[in-house]
N, C-alpha and C. Protein backbone atom coordinates (compact mmCIF):
# COMPACT_ATOMS: atom_id res chain seq x y z
N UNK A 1 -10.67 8.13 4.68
CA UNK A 1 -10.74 6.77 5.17
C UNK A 1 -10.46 5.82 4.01
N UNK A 2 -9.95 4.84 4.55
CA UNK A 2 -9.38 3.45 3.14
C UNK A 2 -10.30 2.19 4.07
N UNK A 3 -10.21 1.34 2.68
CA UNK A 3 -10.66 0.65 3.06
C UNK A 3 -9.35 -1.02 2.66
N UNK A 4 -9.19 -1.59 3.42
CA UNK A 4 -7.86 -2.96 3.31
C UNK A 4 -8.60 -3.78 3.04
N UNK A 5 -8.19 -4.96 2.51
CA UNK A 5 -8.85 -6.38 2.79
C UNK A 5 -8.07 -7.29 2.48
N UNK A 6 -7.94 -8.15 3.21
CA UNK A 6 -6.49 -8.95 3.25
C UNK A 6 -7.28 -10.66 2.99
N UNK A 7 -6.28 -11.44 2.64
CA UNK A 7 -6.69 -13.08 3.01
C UNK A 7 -5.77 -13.59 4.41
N UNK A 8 -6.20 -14.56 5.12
CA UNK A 8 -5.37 -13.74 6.38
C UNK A 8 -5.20 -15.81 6.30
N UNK A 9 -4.59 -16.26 7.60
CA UNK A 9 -4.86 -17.78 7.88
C UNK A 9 -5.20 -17.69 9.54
N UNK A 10 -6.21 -16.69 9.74
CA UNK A 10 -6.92 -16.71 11.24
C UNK A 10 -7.62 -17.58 11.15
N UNK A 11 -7.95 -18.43 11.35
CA UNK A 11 -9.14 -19.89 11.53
C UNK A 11 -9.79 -19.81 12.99
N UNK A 12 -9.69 -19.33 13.79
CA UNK A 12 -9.85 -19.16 15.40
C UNK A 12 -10.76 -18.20 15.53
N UNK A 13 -11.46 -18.23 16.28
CA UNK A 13 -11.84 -17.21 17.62
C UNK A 13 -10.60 -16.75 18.47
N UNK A 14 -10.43 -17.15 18.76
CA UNK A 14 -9.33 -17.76 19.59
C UNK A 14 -8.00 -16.91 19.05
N UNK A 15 -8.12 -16.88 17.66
CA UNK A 15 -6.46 -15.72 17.43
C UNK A 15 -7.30 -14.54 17.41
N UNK A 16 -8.54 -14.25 16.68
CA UNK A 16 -9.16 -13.44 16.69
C UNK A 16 -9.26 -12.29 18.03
N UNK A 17 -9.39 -12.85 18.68
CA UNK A 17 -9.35 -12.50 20.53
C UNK A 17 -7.92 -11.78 20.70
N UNK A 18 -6.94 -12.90 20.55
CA UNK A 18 -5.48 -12.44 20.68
C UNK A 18 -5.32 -11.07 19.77
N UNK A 19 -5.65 -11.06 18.81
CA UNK A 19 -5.68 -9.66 17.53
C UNK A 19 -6.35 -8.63 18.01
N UNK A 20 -7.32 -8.77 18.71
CA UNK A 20 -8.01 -7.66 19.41
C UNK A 20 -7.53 -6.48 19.67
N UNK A 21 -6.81 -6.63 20.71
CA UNK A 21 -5.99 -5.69 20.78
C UNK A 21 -4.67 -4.62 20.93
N UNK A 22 -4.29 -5.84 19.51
CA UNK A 22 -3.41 -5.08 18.65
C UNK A 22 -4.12 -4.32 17.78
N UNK A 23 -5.50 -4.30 17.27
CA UNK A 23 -6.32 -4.01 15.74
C UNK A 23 -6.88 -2.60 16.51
N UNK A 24 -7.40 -3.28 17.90
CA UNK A 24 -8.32 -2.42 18.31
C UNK A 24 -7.57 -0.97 18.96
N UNK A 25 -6.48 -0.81 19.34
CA UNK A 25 -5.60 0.22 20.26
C UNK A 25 -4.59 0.60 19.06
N UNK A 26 -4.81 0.18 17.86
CA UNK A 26 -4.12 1.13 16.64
C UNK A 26 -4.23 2.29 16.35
N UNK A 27 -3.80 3.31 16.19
CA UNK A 27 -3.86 4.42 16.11
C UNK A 27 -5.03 4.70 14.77
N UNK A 28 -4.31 4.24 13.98
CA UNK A 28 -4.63 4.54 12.67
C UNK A 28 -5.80 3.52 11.56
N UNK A 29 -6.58 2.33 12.78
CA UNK A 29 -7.71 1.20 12.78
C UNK A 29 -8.97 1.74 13.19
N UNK A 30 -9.55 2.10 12.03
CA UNK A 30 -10.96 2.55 12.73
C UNK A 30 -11.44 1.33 13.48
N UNK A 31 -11.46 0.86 12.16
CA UNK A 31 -12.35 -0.75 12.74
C UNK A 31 -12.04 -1.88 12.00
N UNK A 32 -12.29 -2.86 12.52
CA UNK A 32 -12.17 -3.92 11.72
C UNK A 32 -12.79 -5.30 11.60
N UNK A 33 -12.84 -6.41 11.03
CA UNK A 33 -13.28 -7.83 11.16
C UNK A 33 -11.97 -8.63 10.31
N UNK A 34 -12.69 -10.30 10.87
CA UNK A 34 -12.41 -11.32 9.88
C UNK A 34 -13.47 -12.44 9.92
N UNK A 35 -13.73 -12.56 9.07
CA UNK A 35 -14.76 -13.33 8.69
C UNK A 35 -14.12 -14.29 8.33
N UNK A 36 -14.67 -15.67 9.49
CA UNK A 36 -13.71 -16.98 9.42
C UNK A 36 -14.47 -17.77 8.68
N UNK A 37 -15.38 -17.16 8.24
CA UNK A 37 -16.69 -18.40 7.59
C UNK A 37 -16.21 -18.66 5.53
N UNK A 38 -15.39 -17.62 5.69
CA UNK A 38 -14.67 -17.28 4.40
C UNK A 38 -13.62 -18.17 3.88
N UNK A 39 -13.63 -19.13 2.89
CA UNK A 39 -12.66 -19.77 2.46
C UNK A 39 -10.79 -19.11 2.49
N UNK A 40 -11.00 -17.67 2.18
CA UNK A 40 -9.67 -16.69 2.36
C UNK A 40 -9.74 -16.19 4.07
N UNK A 41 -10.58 -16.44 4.72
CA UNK A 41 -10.52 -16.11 6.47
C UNK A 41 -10.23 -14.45 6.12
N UNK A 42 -11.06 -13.63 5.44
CA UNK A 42 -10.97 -12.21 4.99
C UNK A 42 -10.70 -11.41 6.30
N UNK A 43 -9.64 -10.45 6.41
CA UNK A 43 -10.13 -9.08 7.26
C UNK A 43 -10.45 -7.87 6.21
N UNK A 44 -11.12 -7.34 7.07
CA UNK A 44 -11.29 -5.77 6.42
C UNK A 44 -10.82 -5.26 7.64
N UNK A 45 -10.65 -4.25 6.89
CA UNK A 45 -9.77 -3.24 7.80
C UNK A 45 -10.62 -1.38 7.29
N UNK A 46 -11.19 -0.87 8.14
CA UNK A 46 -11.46 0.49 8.05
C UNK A 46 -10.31 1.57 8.66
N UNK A 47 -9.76 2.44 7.93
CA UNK A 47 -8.14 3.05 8.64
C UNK A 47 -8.43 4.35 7.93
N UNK A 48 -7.42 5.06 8.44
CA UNK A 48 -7.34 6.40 7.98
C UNK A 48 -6.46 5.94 6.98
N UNK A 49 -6.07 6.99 5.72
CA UNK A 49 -5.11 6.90 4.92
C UNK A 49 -4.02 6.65 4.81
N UNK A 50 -2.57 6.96 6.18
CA UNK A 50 -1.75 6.54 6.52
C UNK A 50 -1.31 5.33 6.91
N UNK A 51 -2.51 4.37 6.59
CA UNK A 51 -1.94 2.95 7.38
C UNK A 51 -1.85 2.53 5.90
N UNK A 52 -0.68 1.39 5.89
CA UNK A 52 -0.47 0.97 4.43
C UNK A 52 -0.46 -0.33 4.38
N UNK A 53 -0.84 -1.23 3.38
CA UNK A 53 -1.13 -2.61 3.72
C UNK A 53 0.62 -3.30 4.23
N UNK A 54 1.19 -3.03 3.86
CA UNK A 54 2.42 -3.37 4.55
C UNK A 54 2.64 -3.27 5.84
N UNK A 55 2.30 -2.16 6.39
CA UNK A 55 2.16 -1.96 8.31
C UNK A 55 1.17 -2.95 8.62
N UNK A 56 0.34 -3.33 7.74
CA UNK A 56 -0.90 -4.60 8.54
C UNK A 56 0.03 -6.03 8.14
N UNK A 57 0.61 -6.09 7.21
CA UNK A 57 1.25 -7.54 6.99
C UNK A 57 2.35 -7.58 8.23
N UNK A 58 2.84 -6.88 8.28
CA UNK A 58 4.14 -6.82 9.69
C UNK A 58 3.39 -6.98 10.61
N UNK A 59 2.28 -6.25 11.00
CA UNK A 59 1.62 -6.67 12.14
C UNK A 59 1.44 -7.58 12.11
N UNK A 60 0.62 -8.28 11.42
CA UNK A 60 0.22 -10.21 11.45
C UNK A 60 1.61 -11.07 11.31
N UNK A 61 2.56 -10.45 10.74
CA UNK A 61 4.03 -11.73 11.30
C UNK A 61 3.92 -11.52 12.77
N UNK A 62 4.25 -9.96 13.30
CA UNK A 62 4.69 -10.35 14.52
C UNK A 62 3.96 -10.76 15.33
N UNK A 63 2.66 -11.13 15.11
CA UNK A 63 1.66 -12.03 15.90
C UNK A 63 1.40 -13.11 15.64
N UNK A 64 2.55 -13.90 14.85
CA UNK A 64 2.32 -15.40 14.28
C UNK A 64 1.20 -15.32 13.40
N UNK A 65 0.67 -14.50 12.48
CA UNK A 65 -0.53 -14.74 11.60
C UNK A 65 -0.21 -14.42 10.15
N UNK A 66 -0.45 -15.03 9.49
CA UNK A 66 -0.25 -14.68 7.74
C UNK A 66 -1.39 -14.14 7.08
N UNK A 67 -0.79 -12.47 6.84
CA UNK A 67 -1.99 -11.82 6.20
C UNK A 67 -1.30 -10.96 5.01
N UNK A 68 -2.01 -11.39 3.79
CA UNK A 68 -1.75 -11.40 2.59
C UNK A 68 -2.79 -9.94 1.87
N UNK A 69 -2.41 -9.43 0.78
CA UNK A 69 -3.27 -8.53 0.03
C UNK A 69 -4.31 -9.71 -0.70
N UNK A 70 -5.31 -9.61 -0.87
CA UNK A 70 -6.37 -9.90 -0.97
C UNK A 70 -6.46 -9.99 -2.79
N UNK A 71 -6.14 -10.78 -3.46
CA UNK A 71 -5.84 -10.35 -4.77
C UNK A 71 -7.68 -10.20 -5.67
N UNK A 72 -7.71 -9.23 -6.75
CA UNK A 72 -9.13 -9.04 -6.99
C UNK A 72 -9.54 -10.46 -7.88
């Protein structure tokens, strides 16, 4: 298991909802959040090893959302 964490620009419930389930019916998404209370609007992402932060950034274009690597 890996663990992602991205800075994302979800500000919503509301996209949050829409992301659902794309995040949730992923093959390879254990689980996940975003914590909007977060100045970076953080997701974590729980995945098996094969998901690569690049397959999560493509996902958030093609859902209108900007999600970035999370810099330390």
């Amino acid at each position: 298991m890996e663990i992602l964490i991205f800075q994302t620009d979800i500000k919503s419930v509301e996209k949050v909802a829409m992301l659902e389930p794309v995040f949730n019916n992923h093959a390879d998404i254990l689980s996940w959040s975003v914590d909007l209370e977060d100045i970076d609007k953080v997701l974590r992402i729980e995945a098996n090893a094969c998901l690569t932060e690049t397959a999560v950034i493509e996902l958030g274009k093609a859902h209108d959302c900007t999600i970035e690597v999370l810099a330390d």
